[in-house]
N, C-alpha and C. Protein backbone atom coordinates (compact mmCIF):
# COMPACT_ATOMS: atom_id res chain seq x y z
N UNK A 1 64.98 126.07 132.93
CA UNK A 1 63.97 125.12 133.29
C UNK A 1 64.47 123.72 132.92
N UNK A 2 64.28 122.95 133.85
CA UNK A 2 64.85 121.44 133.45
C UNK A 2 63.86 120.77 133.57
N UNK A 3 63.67 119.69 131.79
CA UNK A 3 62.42 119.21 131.49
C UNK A 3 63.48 117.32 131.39
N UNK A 4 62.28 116.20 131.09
CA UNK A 4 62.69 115.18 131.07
C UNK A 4 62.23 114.97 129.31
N UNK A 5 63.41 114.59 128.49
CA UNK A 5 62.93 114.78 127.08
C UNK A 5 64.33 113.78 126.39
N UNK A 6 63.50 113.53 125.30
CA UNK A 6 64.30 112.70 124.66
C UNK A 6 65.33 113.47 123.73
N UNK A 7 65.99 113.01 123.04
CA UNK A 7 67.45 113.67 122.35
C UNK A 7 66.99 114.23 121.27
N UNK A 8 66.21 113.49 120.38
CA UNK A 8 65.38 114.24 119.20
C UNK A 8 64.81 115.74 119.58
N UNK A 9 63.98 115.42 120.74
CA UNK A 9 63.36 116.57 121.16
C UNK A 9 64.54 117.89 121.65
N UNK A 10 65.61 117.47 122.06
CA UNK A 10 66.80 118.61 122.57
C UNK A 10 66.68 118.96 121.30
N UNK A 11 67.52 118.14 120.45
CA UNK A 11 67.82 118.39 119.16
C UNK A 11 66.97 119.91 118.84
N UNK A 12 65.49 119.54 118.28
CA UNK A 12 64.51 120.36 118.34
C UNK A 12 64.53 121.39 119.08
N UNK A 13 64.65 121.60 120.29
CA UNK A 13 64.78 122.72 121.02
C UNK A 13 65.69 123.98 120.86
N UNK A 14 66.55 123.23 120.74
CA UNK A 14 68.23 124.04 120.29
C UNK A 14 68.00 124.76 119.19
N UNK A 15 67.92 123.83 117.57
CA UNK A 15 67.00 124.76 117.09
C UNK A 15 66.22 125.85 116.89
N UNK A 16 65.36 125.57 118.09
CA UNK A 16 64.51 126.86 117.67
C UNK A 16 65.00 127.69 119.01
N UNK A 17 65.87 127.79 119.91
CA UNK A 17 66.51 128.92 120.41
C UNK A 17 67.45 129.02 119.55
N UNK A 18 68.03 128.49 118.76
CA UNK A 18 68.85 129.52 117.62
C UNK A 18 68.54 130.33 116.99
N UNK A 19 66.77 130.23 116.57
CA UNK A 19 66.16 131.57 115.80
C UNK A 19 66.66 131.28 114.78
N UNK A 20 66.25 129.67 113.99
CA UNK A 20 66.75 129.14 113.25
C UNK A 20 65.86 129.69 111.64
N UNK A 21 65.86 129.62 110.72
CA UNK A 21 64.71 130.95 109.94
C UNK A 21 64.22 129.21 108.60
N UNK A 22 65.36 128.61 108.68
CA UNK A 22 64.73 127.96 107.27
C UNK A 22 64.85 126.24 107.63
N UNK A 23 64.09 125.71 107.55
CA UNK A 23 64.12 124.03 107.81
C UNK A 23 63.57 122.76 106.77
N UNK A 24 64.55 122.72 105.85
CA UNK A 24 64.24 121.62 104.80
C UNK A 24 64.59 120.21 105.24
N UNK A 25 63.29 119.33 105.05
CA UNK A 25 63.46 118.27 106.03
C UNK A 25 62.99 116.99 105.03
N UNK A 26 63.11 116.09 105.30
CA UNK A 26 62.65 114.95 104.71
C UNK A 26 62.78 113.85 106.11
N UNK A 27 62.15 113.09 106.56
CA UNK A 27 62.21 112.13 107.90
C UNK A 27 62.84 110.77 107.46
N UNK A 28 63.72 110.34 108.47
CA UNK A 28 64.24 109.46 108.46
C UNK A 28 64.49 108.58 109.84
N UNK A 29 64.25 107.55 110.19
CA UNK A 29 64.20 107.19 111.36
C UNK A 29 66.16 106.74 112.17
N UNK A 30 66.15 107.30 112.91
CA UNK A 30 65.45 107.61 113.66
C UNK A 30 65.85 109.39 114.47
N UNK A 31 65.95 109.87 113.56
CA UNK A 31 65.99 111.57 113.10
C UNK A 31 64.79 112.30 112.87
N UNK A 32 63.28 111.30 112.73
CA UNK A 32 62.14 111.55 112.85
C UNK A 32 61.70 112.70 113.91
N UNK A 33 61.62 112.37 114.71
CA UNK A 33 61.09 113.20 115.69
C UNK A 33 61.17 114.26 115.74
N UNK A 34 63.14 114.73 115.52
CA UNK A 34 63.15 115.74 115.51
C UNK A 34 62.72 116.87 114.52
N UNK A 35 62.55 116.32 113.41
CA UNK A 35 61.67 117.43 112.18
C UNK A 35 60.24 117.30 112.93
N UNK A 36 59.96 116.48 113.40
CA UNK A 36 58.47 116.87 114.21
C UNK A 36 58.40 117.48 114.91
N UNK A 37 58.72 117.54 115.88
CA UNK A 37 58.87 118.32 116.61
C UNK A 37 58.90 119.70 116.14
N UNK A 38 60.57 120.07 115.27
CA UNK A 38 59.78 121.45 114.48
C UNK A 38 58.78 121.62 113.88
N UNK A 39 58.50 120.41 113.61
CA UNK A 39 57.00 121.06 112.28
C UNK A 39 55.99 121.54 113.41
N UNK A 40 56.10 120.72 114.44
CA UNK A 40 54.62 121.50 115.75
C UNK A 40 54.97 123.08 115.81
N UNK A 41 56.67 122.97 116.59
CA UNK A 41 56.98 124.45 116.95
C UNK A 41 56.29 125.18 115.96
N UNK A 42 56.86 125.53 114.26
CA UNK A 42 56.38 126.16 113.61
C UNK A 42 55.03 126.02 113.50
N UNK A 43 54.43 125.39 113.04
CA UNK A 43 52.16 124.92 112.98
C UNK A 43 52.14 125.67 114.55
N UNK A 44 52.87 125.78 115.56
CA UNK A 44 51.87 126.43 117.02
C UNK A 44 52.17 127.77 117.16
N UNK A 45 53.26 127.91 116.04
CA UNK A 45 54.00 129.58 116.08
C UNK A 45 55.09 129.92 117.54
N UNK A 46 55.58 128.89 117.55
CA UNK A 46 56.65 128.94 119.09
C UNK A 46 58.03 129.41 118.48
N UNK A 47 57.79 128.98 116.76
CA UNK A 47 59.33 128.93 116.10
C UNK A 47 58.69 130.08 114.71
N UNK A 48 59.83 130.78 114.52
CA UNK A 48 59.29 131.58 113.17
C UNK A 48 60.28 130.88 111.90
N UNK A 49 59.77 129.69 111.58
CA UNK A 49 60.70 129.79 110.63
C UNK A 49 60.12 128.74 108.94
N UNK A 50 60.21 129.01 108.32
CA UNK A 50 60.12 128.45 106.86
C UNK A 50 60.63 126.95 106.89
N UNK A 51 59.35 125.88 107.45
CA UNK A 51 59.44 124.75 107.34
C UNK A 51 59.05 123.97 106.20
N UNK A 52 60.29 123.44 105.50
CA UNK A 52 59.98 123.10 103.93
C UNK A 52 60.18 121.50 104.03
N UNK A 53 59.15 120.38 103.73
CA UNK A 53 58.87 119.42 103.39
C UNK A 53 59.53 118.65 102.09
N UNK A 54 60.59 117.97 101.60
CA UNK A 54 61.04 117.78 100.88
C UNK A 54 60.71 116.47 100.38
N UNK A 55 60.93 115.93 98.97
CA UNK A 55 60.93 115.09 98.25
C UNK A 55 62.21 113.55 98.44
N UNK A 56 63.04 114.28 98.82
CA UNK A 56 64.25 113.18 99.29
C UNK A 56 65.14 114.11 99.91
N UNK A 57 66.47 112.92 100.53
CA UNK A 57 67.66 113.92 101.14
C UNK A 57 68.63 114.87 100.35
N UNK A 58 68.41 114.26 99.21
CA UNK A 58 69.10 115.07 98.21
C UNK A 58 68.86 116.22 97.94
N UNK A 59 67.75 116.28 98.19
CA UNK A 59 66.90 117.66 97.85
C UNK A 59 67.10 118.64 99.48
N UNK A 60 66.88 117.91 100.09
CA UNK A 60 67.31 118.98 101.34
C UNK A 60 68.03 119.70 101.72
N UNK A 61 69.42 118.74 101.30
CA UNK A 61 70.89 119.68 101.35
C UNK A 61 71.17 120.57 100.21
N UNK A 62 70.44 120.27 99.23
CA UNK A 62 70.32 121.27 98.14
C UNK A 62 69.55 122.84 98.80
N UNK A 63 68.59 122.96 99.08
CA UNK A 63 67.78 123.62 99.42
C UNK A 63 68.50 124.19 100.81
N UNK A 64 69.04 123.31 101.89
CA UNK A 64 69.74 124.16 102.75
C UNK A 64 70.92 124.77 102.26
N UNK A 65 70.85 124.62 101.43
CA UNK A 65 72.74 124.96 101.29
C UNK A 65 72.61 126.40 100.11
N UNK A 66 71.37 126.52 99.24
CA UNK A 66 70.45 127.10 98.68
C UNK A 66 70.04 128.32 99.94
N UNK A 67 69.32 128.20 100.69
CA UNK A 67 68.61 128.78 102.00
C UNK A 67 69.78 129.83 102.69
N UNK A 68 71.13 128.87 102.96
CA UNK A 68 72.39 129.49 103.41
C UNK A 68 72.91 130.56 102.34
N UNK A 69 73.19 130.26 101.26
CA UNK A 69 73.90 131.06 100.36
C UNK A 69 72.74 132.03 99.93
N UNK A 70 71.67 132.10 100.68
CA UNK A 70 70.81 133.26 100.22
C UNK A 70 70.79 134.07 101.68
N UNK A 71 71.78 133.85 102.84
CA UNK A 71 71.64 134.37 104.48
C UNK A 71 70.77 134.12 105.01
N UNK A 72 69.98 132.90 105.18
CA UNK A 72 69.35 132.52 106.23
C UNK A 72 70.37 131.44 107.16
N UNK A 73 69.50 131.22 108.35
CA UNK A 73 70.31 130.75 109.46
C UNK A 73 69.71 129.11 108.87
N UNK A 74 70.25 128.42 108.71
CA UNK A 74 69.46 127.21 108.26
C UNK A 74 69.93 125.74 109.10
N UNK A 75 68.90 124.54 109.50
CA UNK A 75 68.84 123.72 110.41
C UNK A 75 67.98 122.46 109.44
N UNK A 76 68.72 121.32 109.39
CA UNK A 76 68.20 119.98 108.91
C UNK A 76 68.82 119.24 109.91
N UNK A 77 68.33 117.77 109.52
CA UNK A 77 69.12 116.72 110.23
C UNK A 77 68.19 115.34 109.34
N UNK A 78 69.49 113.85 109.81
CA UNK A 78 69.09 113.08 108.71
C UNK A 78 69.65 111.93 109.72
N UNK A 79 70.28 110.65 108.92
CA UNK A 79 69.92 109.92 109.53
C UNK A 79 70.56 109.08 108.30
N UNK A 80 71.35 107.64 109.08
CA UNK A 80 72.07 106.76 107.76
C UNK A 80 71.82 107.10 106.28
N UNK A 81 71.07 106.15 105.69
CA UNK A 81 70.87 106.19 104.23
C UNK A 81 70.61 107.53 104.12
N UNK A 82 70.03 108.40 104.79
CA UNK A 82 69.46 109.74 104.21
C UNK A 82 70.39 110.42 103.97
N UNK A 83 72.07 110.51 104.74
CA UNK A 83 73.13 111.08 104.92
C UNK A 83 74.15 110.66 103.73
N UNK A 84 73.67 108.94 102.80
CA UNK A 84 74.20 108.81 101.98
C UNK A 84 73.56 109.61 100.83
N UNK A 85 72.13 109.70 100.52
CA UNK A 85 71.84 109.44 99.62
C UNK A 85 72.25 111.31 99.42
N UNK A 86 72.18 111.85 100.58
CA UNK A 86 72.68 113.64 100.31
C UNK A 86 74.35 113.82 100.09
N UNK A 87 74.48 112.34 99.70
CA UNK A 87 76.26 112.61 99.54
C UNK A 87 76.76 113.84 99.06
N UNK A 88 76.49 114.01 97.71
CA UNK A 88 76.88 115.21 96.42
C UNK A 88 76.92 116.44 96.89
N UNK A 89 75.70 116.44 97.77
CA UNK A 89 75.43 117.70 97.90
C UNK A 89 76.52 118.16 99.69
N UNK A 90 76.64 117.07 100.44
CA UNK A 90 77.34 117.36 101.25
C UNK A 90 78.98 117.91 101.44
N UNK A 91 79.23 117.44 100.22
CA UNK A 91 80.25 117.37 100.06
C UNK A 91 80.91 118.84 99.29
N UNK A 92 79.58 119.62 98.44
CA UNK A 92 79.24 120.42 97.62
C UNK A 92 79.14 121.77 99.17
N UNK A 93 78.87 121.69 100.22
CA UNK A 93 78.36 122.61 101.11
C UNK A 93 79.58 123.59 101.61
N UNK A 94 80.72 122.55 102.02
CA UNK A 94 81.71 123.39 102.65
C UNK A 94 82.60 124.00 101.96
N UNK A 95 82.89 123.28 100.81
CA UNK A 95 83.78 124.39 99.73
C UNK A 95 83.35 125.84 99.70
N UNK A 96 81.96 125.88 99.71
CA UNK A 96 81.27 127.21 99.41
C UNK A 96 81.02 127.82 100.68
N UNK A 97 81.31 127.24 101.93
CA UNK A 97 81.78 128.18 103.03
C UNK A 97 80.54 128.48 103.27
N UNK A 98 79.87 127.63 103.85
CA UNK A 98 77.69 127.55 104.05
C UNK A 98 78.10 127.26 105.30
N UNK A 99 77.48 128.13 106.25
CA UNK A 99 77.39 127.52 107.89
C UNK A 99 76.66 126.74 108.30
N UNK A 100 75.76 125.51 107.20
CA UNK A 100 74.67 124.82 107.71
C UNK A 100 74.97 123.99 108.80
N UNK A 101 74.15 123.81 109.58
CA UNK A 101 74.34 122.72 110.90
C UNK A 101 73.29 121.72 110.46
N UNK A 102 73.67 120.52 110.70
CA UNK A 102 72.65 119.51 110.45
C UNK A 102 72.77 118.36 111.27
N UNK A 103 72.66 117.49 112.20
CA UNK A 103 72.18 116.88 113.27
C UNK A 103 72.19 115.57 112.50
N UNK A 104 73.18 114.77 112.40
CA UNK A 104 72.81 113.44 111.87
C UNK A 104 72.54 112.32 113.48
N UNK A 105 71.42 112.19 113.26
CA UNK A 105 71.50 110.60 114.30
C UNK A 105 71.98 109.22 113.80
N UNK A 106 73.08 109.00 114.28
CA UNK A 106 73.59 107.88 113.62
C UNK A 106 73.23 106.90 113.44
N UNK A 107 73.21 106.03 112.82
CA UNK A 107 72.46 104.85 112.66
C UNK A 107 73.08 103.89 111.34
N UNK A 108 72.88 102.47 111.29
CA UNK A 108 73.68 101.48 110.37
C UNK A 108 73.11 102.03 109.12
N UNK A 109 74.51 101.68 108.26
CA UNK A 109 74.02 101.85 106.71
C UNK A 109 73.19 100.86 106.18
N UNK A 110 72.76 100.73 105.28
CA UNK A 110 72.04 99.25 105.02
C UNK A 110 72.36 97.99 105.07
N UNK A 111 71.68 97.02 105.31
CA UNK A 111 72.00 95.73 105.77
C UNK A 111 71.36 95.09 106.55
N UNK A 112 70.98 93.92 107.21
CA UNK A 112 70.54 93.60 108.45
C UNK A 112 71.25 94.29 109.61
N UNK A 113 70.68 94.50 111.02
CA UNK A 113 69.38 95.05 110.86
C UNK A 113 69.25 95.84 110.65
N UNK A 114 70.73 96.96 110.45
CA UNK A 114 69.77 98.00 109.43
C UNK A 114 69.51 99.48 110.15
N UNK A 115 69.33 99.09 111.57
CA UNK A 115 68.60 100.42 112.52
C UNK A 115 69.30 100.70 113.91
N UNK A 116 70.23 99.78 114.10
CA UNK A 116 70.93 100.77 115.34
C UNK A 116 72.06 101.66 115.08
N UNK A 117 72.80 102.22 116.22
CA UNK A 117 73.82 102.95 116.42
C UNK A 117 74.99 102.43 115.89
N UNK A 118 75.31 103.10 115.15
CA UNK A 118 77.21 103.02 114.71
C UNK A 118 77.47 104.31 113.71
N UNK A 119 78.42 104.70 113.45
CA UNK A 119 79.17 105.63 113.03
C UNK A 119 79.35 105.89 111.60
N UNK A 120 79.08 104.46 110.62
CA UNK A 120 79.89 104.49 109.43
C UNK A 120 79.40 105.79 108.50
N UNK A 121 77.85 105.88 109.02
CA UNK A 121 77.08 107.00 107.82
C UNK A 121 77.95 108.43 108.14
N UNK A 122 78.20 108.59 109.24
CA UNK A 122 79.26 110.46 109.58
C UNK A 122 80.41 110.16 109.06
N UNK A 123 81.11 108.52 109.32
CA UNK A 123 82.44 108.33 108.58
C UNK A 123 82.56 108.38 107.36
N UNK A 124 81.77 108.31 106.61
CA UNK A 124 81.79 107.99 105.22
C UNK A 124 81.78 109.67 104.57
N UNK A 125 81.12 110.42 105.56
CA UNK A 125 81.59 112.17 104.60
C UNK A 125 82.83 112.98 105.96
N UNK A 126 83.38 112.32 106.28
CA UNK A 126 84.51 112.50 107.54
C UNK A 126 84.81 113.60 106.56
N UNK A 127 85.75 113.69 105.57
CA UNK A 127 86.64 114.03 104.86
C UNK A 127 86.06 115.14 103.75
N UNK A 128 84.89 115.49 104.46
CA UNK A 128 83.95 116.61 103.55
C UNK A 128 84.47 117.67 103.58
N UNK A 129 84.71 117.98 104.61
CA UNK A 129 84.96 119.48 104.98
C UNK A 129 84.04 119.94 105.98
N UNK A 130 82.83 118.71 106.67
CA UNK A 130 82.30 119.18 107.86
C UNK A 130 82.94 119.25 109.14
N UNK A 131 82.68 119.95 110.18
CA UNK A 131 83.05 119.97 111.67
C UNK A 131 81.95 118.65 112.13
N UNK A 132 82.33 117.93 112.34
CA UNK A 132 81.98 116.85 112.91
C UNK A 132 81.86 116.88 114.81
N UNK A 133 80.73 116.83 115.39
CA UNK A 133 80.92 116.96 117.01
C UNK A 133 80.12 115.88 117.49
N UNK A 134 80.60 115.03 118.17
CA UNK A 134 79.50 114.02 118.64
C UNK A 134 79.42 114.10 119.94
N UNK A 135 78.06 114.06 120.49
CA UNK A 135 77.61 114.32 121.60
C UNK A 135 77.22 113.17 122.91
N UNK A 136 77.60 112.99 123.94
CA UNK A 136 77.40 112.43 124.95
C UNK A 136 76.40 112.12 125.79
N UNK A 137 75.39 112.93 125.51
CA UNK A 137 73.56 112.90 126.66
C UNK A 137 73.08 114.27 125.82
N UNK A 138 72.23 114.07 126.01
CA UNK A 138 70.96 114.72 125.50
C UNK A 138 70.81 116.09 125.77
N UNK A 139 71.80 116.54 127.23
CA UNK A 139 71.94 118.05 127.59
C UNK A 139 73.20 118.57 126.53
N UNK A 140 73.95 117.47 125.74
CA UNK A 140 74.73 118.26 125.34
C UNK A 140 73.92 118.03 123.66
N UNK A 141 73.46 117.09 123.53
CA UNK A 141 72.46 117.50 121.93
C UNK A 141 72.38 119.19 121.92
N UNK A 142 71.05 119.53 122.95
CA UNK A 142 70.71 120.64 122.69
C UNK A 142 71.60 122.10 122.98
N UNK A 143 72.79 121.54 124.00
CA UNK A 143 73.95 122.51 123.53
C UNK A 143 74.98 122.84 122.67
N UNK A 144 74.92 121.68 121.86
CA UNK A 144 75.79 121.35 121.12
C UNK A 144 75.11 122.09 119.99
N UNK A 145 73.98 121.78 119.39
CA UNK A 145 72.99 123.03 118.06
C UNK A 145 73.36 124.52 118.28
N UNK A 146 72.88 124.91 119.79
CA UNK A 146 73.58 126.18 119.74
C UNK A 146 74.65 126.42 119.60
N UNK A 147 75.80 125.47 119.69
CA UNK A 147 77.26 125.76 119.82
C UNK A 147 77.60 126.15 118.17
N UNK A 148 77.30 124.89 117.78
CA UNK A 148 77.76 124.90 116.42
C UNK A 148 77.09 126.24 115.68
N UNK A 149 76.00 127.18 115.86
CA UNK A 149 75.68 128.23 114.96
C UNK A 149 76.90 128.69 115.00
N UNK A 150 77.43 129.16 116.49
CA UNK A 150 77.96 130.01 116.69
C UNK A 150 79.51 129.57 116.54
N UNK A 151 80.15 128.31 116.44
CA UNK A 151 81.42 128.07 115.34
C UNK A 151 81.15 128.21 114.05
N UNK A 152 80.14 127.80 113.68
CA UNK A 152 80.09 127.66 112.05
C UNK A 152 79.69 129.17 111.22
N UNK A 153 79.31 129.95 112.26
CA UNK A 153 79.20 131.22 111.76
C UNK A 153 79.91 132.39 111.65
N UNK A 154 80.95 132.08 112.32
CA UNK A 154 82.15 132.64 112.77
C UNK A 154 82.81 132.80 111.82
N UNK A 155 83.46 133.94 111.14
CA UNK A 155 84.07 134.76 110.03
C UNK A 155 84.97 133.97 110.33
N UNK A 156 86.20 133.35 111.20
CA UNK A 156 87.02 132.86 111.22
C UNK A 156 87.08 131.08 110.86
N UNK A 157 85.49 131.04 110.48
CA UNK A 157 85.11 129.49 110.18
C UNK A 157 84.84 129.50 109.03
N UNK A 158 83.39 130.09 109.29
CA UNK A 158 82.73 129.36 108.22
C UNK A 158 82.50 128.31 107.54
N UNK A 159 82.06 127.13 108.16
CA UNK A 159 82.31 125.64 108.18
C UNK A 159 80.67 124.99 108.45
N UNK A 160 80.64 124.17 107.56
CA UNK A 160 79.11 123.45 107.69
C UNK A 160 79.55 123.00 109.04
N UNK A 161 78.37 122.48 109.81
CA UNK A 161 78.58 121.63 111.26
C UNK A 161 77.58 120.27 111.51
N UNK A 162 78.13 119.14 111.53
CA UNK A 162 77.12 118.35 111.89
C UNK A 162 77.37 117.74 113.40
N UNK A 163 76.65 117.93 114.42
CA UNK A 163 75.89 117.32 115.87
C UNK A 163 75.99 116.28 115.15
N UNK A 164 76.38 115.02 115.77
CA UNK A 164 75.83 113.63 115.87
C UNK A 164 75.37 113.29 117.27
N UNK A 165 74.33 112.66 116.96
CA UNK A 165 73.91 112.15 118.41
C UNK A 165 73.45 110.67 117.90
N UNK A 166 73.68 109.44 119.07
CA UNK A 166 73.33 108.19 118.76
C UNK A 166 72.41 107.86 118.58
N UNK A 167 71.96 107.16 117.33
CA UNK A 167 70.47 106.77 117.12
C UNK A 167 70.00 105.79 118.18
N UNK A 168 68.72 106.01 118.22
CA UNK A 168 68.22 105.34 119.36
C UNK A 168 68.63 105.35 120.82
N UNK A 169 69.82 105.32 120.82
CA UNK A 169 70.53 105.42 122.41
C UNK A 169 70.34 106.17 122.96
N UNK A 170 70.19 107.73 122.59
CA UNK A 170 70.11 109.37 122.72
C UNK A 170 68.73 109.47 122.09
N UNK A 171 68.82 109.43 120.90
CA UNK A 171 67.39 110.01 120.19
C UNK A 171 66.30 109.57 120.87
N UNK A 172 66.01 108.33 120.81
CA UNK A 172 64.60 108.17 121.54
C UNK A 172 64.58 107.89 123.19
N UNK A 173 66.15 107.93 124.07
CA UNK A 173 65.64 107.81 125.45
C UNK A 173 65.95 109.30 126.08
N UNK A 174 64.84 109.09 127.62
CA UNK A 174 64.93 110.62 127.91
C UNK A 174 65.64 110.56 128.96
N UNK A 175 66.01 111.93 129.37
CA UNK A 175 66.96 112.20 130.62
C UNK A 175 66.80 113.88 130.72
N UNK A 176 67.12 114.15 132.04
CA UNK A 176 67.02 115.20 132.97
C UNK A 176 67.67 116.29 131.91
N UNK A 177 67.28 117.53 131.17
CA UNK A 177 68.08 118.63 130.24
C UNK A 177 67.26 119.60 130.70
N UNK A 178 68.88 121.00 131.07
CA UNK A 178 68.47 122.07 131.07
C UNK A 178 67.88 123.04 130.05
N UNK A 179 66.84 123.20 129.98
CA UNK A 179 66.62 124.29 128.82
C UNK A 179 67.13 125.77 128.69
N UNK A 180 67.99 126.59 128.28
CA UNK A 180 68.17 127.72 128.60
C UNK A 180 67.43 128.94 128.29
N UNK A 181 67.02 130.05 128.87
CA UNK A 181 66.24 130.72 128.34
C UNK A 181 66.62 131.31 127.20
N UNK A 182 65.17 131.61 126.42
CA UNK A 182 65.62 133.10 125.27
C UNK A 182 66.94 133.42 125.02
N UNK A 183 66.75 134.73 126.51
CA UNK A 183 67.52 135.99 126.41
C UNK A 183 69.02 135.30 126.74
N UNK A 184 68.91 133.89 126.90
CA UNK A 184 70.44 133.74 127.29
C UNK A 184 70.97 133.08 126.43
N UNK A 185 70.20 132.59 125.02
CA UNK A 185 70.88 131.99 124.04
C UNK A 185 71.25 133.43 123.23
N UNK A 186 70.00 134.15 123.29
CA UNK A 186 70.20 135.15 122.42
C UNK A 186 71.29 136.56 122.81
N UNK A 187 71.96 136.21 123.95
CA UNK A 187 73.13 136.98 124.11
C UNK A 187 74.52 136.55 124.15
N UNK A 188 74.50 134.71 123.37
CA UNK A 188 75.41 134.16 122.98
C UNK A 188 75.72 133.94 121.98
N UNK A 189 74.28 133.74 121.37
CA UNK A 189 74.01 133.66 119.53
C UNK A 189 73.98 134.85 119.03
N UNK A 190 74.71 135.38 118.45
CA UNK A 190 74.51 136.89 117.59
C UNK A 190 73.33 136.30 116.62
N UNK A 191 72.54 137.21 116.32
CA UNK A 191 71.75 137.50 114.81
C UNK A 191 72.55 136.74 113.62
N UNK A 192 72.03 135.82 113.00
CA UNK A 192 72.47 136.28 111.74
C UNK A 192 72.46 137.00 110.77
């Protein structure tokens, strides 16, 4: 089915055809939406999964990375400062061979103004040990979530994964995305 939706919202979608089980979130603009978006899925029961409300970013990647090393399939996403302030813990994820995927929308580190698109917040944990994939339109946001379960879960990986998609540029404008069904993510996505 091809809907007209913004990048946050792919984001979101992908997600929850991953049969994603655990979502520790804290909002950050402009990465907002897309924890909203899950929080509806889950509150309307479209998504089955353990949507956890957090205190800061620090605490999120704790808790996903927590969520992972206990076998759940686990899904965050963040956003400049939020991506700094989860430094420790990002950096803490891939040594330990956690398949988390997390969706940063890029956006300036602090400073004037502060809120558009640029790169430095993904550059600055380049050298983590994440798979880094940045995405082009909004059909590949939401293919790109499914992609990455299924590299980062891969016995031959095992590698955190972060989607970048451009803040504002992608995140909040919409364009023409295929949605794929169910049964056709779910005969690409193994179970975790």
């Amino acid at each position: 089915m091809k809907k007209v939706i913004t990048g946050d919202h792919a984001v979101a979608i992908g997600a929850k055809l991953s049969r994603v089980e655990v979502v520790p979130a804290f909002p950050i603009t402009p990465q907002t939406l897309i924890i909203e978006h899950i929080a509806d899925f889950v509150n309307d029961g479209e998504m089955d999964a353990k949507f956890i409300t957090m205190e800061s970013e620090h605490s999120v990647m704790s808790a996903a990375a927590a969520a992972e090393a206990a076998g759940a399939r686990v899904f965050t996403a963040t956003s400049s400062q939020g991506l700094a302030f989860m430094h420790e813990m990002v950096y803490a994820t891939a040594p330990l061979r956690l398949p988390v995927v997390m969706v940063n929308a890029n956006r300036t580190l602090a400073g004037p103004p502060g809120i558009w698109c640029e790169y430095n917040d993904s550059m600055g944990v380049r050298d983590s040990g994440w798979l880094q994939v940045y995405v082009e339109d909004n059909q590949e946001a939401l293919d790109m979530v499914i992609q990455a379960y299924r590299i980062a879960e891969d016995k031959r990986v095992l590698l955190p994964v972060m989607p970048c998609i451009d803040g504002f540029v992608l995140t909040h404008t919409v364009e023409p995305v295929e949605i794929p069904e169910q049964k056709d993510v779910d005969a690409f996505l193994p179970p975790y």
